[in-house]
C-alpha atoms as a PDB file:
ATOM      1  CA  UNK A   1      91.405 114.971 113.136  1.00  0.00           C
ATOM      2  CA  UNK A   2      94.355 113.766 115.083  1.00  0.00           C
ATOM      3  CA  UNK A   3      93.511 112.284 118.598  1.00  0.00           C
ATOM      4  CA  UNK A   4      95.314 111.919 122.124  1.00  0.00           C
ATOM      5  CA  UNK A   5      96.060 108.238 123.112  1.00  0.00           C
ATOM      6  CA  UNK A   6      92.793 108.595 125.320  1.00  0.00           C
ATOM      7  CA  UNK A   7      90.657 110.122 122.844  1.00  0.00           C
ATOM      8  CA  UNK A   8      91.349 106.608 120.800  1.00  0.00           C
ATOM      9  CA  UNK A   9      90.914 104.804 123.957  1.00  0.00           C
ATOM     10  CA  UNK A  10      87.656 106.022 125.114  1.00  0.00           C
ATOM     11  CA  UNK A  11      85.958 106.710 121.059  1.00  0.00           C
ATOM     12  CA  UNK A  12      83.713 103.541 120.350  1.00  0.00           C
ATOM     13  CA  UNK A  13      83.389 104.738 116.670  1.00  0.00           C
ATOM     14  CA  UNK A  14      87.047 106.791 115.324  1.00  0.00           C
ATOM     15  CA  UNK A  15      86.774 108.549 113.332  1.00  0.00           C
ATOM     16  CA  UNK A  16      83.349 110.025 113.872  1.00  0.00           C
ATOM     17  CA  UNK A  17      83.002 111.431 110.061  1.00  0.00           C
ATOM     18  CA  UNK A  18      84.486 110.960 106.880  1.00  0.00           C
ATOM     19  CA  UNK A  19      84.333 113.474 103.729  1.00  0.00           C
ATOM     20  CA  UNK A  20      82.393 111.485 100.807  1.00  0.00           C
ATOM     21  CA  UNK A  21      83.118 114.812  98.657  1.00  0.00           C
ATOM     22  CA  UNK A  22      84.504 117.774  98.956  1.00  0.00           C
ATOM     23  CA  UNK A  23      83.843 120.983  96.609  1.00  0.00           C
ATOM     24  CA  UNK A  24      85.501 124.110  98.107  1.00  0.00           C
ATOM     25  CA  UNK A  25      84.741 125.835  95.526  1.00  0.00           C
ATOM     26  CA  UNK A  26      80.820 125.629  96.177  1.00  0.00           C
ATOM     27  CA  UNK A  27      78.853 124.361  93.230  1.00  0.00           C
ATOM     28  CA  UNK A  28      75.857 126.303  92.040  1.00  0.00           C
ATOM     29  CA  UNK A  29      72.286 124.828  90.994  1.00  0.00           C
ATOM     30  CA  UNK A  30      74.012 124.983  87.436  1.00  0.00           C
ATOM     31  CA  UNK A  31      77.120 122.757  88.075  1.00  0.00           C
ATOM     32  CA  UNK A  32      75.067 120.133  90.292  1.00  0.00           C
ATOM     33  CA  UNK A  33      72.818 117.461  88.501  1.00  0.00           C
ATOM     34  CA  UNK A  34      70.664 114.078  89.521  1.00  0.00           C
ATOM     35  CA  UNK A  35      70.523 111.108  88.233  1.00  0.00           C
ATOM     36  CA  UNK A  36      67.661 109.224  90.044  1.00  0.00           C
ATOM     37  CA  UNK A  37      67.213 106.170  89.390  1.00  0.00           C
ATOM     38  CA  UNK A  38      66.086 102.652  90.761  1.00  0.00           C
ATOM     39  CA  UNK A  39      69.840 101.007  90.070  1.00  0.00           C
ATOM     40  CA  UNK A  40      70.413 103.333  93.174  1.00  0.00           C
ATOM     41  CA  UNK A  41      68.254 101.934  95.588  1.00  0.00           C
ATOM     42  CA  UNK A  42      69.244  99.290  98.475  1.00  0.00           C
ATOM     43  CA  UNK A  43      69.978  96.021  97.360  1.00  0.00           C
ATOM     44  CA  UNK A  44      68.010  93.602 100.104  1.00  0.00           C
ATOM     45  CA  UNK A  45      70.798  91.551 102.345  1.00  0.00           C
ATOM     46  CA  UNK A  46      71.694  87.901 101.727  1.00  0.00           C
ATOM     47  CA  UNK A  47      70.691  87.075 105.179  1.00  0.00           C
ATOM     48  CA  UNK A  48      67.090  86.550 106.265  1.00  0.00           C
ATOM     49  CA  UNK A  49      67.162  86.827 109.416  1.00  0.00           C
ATOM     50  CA  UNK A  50      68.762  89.862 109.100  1.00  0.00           C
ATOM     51  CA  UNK A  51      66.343  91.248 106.772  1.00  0.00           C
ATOM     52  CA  UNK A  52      63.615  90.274 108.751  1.00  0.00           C
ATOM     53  CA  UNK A  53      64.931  92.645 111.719  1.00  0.00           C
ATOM     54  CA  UNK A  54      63.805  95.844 109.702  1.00  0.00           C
ATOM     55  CA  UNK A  55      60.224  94.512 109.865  1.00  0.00           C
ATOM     56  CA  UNK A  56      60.802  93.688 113.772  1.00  0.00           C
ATOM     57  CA  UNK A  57      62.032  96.617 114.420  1.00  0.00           C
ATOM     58  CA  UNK A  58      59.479  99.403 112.679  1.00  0.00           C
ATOM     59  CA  UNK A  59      57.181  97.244 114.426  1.00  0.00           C
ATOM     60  CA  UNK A  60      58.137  97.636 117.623  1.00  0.00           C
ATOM     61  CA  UNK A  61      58.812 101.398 117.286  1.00  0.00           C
ATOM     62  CA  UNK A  62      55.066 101.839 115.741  1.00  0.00           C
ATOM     63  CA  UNK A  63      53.633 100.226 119.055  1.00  0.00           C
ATOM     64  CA  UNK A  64      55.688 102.792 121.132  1.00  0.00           C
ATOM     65  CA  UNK A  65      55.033 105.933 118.780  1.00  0.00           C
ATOM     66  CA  UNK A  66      51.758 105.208 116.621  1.00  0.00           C
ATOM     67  CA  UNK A  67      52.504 108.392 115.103  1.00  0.00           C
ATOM     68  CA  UNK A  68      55.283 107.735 113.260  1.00  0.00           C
ATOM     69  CA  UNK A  69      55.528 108.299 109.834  1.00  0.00           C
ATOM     70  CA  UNK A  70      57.288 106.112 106.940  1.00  0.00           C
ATOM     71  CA  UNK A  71      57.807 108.741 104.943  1.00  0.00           C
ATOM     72  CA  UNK A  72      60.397 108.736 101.636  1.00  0.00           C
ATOM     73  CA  UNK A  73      63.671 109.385 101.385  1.00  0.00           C
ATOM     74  CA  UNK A  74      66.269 110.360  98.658  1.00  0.00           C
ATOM     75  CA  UNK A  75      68.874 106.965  98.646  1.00  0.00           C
ATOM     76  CA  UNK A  76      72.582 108.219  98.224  1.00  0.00           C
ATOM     77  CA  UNK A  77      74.388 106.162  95.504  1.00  0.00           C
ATOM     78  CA  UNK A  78      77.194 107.720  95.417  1.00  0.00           C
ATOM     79  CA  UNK A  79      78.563 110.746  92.738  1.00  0.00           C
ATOM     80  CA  UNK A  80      79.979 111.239  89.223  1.00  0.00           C
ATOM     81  CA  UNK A  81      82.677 114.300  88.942  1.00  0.00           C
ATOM     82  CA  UNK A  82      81.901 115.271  85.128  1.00  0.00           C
ATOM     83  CA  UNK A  83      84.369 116.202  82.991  1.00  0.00           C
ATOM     84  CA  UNK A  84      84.169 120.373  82.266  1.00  0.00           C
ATOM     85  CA  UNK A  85      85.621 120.361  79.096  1.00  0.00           C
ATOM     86  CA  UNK A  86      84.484 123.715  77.198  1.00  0.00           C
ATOM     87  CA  UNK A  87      81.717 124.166  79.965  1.00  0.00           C
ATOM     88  CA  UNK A  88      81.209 127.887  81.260  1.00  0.00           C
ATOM     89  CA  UNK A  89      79.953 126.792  84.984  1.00  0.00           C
ATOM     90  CA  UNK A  90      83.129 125.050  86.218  1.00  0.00           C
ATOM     91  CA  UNK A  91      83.218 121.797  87.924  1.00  0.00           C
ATOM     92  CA  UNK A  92      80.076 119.593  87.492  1.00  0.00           C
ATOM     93  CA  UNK A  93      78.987 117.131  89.932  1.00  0.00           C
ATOM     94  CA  UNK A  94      76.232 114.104  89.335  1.00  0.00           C
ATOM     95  CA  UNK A  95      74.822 112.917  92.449  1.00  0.00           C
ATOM     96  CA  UNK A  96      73.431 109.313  92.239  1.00  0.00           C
ATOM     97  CA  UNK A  97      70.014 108.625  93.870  1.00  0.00           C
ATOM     98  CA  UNK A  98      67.234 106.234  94.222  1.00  0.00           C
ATOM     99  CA  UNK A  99      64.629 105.916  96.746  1.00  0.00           C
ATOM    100  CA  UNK A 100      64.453 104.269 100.516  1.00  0.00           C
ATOM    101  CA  UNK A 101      62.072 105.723 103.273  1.00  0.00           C
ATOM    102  CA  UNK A 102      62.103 105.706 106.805  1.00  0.00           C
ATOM    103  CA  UNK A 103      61.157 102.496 108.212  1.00  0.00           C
ATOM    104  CA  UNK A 104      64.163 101.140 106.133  1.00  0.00           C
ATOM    105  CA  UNK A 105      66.385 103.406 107.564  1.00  0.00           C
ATOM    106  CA  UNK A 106      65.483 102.757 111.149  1.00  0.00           C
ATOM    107  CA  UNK A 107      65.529  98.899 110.272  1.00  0.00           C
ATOM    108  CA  UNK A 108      68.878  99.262 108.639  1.00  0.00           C
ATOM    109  CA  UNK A 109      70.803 102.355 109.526  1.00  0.00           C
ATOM    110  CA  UNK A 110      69.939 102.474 113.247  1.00  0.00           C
ATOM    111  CA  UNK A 111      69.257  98.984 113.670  1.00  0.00           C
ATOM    112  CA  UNK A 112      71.409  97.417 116.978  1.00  0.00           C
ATOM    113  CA  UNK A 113      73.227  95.391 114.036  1.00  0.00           C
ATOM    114  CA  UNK A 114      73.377  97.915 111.869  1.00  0.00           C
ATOM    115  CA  UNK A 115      77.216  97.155 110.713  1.00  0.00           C
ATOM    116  CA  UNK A 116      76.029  93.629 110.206  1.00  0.00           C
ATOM    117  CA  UNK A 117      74.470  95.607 106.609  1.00  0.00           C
ATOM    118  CA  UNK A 118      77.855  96.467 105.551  1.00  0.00           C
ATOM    119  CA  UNK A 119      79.737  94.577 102.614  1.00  0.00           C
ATOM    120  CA  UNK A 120      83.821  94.711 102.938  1.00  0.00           C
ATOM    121  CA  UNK A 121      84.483  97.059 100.538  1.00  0.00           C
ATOM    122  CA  UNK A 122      86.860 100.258  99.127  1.00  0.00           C
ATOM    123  CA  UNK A 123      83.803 101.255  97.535  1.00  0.00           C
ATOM    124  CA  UNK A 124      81.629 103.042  99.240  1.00  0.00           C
ATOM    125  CA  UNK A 125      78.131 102.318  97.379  1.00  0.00           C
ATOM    126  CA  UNK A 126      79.167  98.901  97.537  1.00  0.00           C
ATOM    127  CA  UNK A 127      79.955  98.744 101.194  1.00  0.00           C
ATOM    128  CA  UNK A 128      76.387 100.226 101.931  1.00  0.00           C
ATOM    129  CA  UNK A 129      74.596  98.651  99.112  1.00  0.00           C
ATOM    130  CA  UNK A 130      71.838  96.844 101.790  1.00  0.00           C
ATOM    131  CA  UNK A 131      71.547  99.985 103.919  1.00  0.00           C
ATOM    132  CA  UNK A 132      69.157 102.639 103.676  1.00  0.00           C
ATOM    133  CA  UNK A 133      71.346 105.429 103.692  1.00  0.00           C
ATOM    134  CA  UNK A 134      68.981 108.770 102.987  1.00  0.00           C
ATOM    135  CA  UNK A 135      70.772 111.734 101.954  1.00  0.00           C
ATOM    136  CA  UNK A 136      70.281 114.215 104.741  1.00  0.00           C
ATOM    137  CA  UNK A 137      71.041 118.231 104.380  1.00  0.00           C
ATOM    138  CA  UNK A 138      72.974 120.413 106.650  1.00  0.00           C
ATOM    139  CA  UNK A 139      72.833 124.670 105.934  1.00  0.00           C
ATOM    140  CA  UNK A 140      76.479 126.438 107.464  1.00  0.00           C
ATOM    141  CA  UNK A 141      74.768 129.670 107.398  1.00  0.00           C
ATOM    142  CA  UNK A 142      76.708 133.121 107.672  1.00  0.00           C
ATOM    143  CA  UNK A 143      74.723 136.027 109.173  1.00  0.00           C
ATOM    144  CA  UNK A 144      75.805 139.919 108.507  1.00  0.00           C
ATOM    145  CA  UNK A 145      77.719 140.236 111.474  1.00  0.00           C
ATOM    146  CA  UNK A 146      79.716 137.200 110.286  1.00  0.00           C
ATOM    147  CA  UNK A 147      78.361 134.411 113.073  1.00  0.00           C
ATOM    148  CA  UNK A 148      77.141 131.058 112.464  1.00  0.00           C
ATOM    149  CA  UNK A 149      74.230 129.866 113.326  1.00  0.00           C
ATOM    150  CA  UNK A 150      74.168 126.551 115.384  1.00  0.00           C
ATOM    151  CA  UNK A 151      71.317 124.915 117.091  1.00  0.00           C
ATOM    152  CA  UNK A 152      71.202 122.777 120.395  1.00  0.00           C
ATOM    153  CA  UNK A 153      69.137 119.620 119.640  1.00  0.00           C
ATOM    154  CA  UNK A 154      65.724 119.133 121.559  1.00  0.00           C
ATOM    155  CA  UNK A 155      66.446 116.316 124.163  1.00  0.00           C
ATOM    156  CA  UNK A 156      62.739 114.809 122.537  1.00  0.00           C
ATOM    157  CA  UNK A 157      64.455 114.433 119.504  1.00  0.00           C
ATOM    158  CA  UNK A 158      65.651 110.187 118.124  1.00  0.00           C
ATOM    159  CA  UNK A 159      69.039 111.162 117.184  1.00  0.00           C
ATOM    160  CA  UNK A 160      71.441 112.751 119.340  1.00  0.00           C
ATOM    161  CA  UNK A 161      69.440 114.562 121.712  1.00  0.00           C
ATOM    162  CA  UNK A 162      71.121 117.983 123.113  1.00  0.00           C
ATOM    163  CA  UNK A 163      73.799 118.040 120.599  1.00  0.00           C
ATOM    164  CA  UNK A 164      74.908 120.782 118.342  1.00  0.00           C
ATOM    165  CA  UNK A 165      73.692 120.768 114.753  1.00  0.00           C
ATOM    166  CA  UNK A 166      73.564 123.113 111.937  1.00  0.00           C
ATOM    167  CA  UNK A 167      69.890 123.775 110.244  1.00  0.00           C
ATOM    168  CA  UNK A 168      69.082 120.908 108.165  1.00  0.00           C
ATOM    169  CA  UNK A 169      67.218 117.805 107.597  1.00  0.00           C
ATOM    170  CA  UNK A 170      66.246 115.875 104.034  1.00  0.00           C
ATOM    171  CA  UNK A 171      65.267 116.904 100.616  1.00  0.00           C
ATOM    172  CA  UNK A 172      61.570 115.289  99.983  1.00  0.00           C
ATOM    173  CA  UNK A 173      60.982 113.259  97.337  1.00  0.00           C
ATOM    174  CA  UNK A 174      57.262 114.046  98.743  1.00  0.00           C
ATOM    175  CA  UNK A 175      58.093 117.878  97.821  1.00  0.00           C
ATOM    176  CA  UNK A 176      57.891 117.084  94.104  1.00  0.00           C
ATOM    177  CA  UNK A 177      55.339 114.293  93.564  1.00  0.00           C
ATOM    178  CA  UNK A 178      57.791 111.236  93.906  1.00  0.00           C
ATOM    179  CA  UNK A 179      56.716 108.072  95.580  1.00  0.00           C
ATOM    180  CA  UNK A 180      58.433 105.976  93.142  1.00  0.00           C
ATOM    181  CA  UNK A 181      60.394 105.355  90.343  1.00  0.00           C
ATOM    182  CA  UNK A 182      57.469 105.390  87.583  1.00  0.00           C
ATOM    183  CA  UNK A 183      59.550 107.184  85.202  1.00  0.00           C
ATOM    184  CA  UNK A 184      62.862 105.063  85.218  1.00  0.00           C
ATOM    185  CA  UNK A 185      61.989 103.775  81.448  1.00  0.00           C
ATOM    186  CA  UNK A 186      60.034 107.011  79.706  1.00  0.00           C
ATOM    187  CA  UNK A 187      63.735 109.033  78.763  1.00  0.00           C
ATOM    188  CA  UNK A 188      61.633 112.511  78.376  1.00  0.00           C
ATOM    189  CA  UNK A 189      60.483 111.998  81.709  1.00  0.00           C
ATOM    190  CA  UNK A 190      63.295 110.676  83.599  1.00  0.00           C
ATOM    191  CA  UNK A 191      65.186 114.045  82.614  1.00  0.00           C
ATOM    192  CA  UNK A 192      62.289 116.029  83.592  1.00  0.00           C
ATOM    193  CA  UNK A 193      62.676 114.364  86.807  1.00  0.00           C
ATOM    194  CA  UNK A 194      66.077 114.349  87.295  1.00  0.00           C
ATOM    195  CA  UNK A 195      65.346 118.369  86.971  1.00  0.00           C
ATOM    196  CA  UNK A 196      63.341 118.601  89.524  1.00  0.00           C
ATOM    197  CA  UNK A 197      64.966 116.086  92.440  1.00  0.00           C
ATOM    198  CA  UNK A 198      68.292 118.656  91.514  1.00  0.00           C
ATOM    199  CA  UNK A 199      66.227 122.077  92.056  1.00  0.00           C
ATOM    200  CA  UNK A 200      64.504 119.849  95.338  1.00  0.00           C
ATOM    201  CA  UNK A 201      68.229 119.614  96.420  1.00  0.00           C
ATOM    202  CA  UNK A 202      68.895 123.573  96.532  1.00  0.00           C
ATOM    203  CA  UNK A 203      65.143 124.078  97.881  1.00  0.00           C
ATOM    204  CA  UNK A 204      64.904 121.638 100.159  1.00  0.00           C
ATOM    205  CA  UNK A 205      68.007 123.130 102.424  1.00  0.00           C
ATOM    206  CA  UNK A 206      66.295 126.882 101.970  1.00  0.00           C
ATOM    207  CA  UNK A 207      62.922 125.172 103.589  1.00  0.00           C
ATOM    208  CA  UNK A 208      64.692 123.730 106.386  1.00  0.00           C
ATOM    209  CA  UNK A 209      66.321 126.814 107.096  1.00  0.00           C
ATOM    210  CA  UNK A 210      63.176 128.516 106.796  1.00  0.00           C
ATOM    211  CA  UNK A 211      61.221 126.233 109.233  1.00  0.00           C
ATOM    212  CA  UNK A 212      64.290 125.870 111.662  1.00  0.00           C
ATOM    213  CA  UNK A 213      64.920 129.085 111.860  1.00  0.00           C
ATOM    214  CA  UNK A 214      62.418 130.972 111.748  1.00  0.00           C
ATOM    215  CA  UNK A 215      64.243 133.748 108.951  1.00  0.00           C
ATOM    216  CA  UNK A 216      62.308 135.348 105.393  1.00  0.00           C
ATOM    217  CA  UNK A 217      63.048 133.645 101.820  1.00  0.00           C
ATOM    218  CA  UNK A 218      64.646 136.769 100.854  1.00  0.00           C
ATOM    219  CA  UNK A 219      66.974 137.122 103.537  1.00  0.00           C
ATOM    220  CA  UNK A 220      69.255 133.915 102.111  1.00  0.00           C
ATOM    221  CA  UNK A 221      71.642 133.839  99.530  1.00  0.00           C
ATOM    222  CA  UNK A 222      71.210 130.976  96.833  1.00  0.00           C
ATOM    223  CA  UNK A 223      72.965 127.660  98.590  1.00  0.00           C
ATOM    224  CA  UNK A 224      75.925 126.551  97.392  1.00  0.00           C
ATOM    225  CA  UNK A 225      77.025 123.039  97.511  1.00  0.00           C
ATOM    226  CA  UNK A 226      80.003 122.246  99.243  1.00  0.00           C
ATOM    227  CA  UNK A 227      80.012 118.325  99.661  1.00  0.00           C
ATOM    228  CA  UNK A 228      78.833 115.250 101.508  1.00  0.00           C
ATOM    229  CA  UNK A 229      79.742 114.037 104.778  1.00  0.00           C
ATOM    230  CA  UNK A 230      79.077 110.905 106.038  1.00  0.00           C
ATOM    231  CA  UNK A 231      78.855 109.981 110.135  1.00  0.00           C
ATOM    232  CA  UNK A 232      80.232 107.020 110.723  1.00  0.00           C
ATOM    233  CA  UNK A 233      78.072 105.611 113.159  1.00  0.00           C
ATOM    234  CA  UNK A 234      75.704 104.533 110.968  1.00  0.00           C
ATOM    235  CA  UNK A 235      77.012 105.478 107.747  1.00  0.00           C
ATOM    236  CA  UNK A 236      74.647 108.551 107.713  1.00  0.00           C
ATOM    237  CA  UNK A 237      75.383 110.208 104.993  1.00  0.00           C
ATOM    238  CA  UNK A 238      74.786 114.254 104.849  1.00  0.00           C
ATOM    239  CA  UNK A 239      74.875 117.312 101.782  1.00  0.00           C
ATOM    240  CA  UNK A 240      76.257 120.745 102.962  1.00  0.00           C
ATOM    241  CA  UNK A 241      75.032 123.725 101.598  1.00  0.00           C
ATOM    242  CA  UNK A 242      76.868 127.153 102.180  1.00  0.00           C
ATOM    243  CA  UNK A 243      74.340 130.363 102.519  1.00  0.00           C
ATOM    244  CA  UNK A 244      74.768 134.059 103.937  1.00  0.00           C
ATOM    245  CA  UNK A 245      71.870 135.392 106.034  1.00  0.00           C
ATOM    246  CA  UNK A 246      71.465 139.481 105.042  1.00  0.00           C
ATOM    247  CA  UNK A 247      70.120 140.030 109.173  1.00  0.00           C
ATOM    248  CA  UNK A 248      72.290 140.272 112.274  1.00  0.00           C
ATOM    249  CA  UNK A 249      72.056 137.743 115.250  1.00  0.00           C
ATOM    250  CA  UNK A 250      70.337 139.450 117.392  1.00  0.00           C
ATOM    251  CA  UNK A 251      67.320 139.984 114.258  1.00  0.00           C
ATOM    252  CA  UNK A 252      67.477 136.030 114.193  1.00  0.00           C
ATOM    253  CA  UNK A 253      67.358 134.946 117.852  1.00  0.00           C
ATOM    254  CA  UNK A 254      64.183 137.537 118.029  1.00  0.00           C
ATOM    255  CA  UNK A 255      62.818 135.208 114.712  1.00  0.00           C
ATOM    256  CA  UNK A 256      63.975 131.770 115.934  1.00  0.00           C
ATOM    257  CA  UNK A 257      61.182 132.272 118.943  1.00  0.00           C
ATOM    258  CA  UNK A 258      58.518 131.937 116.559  1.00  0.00           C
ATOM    259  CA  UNK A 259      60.066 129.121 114.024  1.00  0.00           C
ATOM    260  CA  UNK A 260      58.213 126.774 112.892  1.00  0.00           C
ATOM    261  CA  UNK A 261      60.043 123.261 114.121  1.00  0.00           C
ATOM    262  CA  UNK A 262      61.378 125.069 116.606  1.00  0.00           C
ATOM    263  CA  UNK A 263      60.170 122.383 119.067  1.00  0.00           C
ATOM    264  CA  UNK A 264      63.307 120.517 117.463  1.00  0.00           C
ATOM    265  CA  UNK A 265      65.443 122.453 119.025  1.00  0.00           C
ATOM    266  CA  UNK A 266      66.121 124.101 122.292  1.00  0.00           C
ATOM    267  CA  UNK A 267      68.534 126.981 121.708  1.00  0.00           C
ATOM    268  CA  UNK A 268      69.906 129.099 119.065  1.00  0.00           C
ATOM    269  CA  UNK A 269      73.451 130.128 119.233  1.00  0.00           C
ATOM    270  CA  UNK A 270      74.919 132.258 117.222  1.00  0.00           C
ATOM    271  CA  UNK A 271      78.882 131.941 116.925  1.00  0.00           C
ATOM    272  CA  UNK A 272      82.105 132.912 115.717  1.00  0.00           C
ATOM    273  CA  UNK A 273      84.521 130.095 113.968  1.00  0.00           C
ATOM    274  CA  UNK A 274      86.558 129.533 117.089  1.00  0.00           C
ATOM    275  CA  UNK A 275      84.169 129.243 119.302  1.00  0.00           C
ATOM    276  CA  UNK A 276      82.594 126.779 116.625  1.00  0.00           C
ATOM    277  CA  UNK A 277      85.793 124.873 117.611  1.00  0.00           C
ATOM    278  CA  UNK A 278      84.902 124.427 120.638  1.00  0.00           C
ATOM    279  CA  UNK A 279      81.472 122.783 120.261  1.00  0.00           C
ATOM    280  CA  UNK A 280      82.338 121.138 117.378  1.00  0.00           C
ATOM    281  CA  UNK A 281      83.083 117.815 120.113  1.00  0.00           C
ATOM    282  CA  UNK A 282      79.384 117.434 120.897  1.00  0.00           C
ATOM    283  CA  UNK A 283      78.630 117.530 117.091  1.00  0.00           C
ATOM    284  CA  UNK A 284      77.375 114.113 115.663  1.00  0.00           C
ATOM    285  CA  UNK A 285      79.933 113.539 112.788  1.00  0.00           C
ATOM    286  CA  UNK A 286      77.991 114.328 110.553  1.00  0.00           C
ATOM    287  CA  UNK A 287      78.177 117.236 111.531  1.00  0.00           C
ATOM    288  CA  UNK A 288      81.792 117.763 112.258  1.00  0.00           C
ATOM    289  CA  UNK A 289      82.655 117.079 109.131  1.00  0.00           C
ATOM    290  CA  UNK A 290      79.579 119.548 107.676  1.00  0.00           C
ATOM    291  CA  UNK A 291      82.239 122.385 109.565  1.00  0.00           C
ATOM    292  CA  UNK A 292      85.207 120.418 107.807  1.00  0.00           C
ATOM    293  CA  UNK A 293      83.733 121.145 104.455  1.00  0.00           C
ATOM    294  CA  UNK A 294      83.057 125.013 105.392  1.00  0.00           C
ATOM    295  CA  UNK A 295      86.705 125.204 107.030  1.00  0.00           C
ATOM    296  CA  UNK A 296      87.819 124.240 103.696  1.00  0.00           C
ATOM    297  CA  UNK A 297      85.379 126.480 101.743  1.00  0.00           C
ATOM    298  CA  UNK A 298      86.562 129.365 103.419  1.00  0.00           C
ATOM    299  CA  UNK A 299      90.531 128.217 103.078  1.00  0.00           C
ATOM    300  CA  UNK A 300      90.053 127.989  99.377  1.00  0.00           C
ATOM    301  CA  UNK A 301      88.734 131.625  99.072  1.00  0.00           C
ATOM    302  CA  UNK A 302      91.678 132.714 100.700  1.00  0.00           C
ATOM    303  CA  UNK A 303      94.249 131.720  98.594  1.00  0.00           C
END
């Protein structure tokens, strides 16, 4: 991530990514757990005023787009790197989550003043502690002929229209019956839950693949995890899943025609790593660092 002089010059926001976690290895359904939980959620700000943007600014963005939609989100909270003493899976990761939803984020995370909701801090959930943060998802997926699939962003779109993403989106707390944390004091069924927001992890990223993309189930490996990275404009925080795609690109591009939120996106490409390099510049960070995480996936296999 080293820059020119004029790349530091010209850059409002260096650097445009950071890694939050990093599993090269890839972590399997088994070896990555939840713990949601209400202790995770965004802590209101101090300042009034401030607060009282979030309400100003939904507002103002329902009167332009009545159509909007406040639904929920998964809260990041941070992670817990379990000890895997006499465990058979390997490394074990606990992601921390509560609950925020989408009016909070725009009112928070996209809000003009948005770094006005940070707290000076080393640690990260405290630095974003009155921010909204949802935990997005980002799919690197590998097709038979060994390309990558990369989409150009519709220019309708709210965030970073024309860029280059990967396939991804959010997790739904929706997906599995969650619109809040009624379960936070019954034990049996805060496990139960915690089961089901981990699965929603690994099925969420297989649905937005899916609907993205336009490809069968059955042609995708299981997703493996390979860690969060957070854009930092923002701090938008984003989970990278690793998957292979059994059909060649040209087999895709024919199915991408017909996707189903394909109106989110303009263009398919499908690409080898080094030309990956190349568009990796008009990535959001995010982003960037979701091909940071795969370039050191794919290092670690090779040793």
């Amino acid at each position: 991530m080293e820059k020119s002089e004029a790349d530091v010059r010209t850059e409002v926001h260096p650097p445009s990514y950071m890694l939050l976690l990093t599993c090269p290895s890839g972590l399997s359904q088994a070896q990555l757990s939840v713990d949601f939980s209400s202790s995770y959620d965004r802590i209101p700000h101090p300042d009034i005023y401030l607060e009282n943007t979030i309400s100003e600014i939904w507002d103002r963005r329902l009167k332009e787009n009545p159509s909007l939609y406040n639904g929920k989100k998964f809260r990041y909270g941070g992670y817990l790197l379990q000890s895997t003493t006499g465990s058979n899976h390997g490394p074990h990761v606990c992601l921390h989550l509560g609950l925020t939803d989408y009016r909070t984020f725009v009112g928070t995370n996209l809000n003009p003043l948005w770094e006005k909701f940070l707290v000076p801090s080393e640690d990260d959930s405290i630095r974003c502690q009155h921010c909204s943060t949802p935990l997005g998802n980002g799919a690197v997926v590998e097709t038979a002929d060994r390309r990558i699939l990369v989409l150009q962003r519709s220019n309708n779109v709210g965030e970073f229209p024309g860029y280059f993403v990967f396939p991804g989106g959010h997790s739904e707390p929706e997906e599995i019956g969650i619109a809040s944390h009624q379960y936070d004091k019954d034990l049996t069924d805060s496990g139960h839950i915690n089961r089901k927001v981990s699965q929603e992890m690994f099925d969420g990223i297989i649905r937005e693949v899916i609907e993205e993309i336009g490809v069968p189930t059955a042609s995708l490996s299981d997703p493996v995890f390979i860690g969060i990275s957070r854009r930092e404009l923002n701090v938008r925080p984003t989970a990278f899943f690793f998957l292979k795609c059994n059909l060649q690109s040209e087999k895709i591009q024919q199915l991408y025609s017909s996707a189903q939120d394909g109106y989110e996106s303009t263009q398919l490409y499908t690409v080898s790593r080094i030309e990956l390099e190349t568009m990796e510049s008009k990535m959001p960070g995010c982003h960037r660092g979701g091909f940071a995480l795969y370039k050191l996936m794919t290092e670690a296999v090779q040793i």
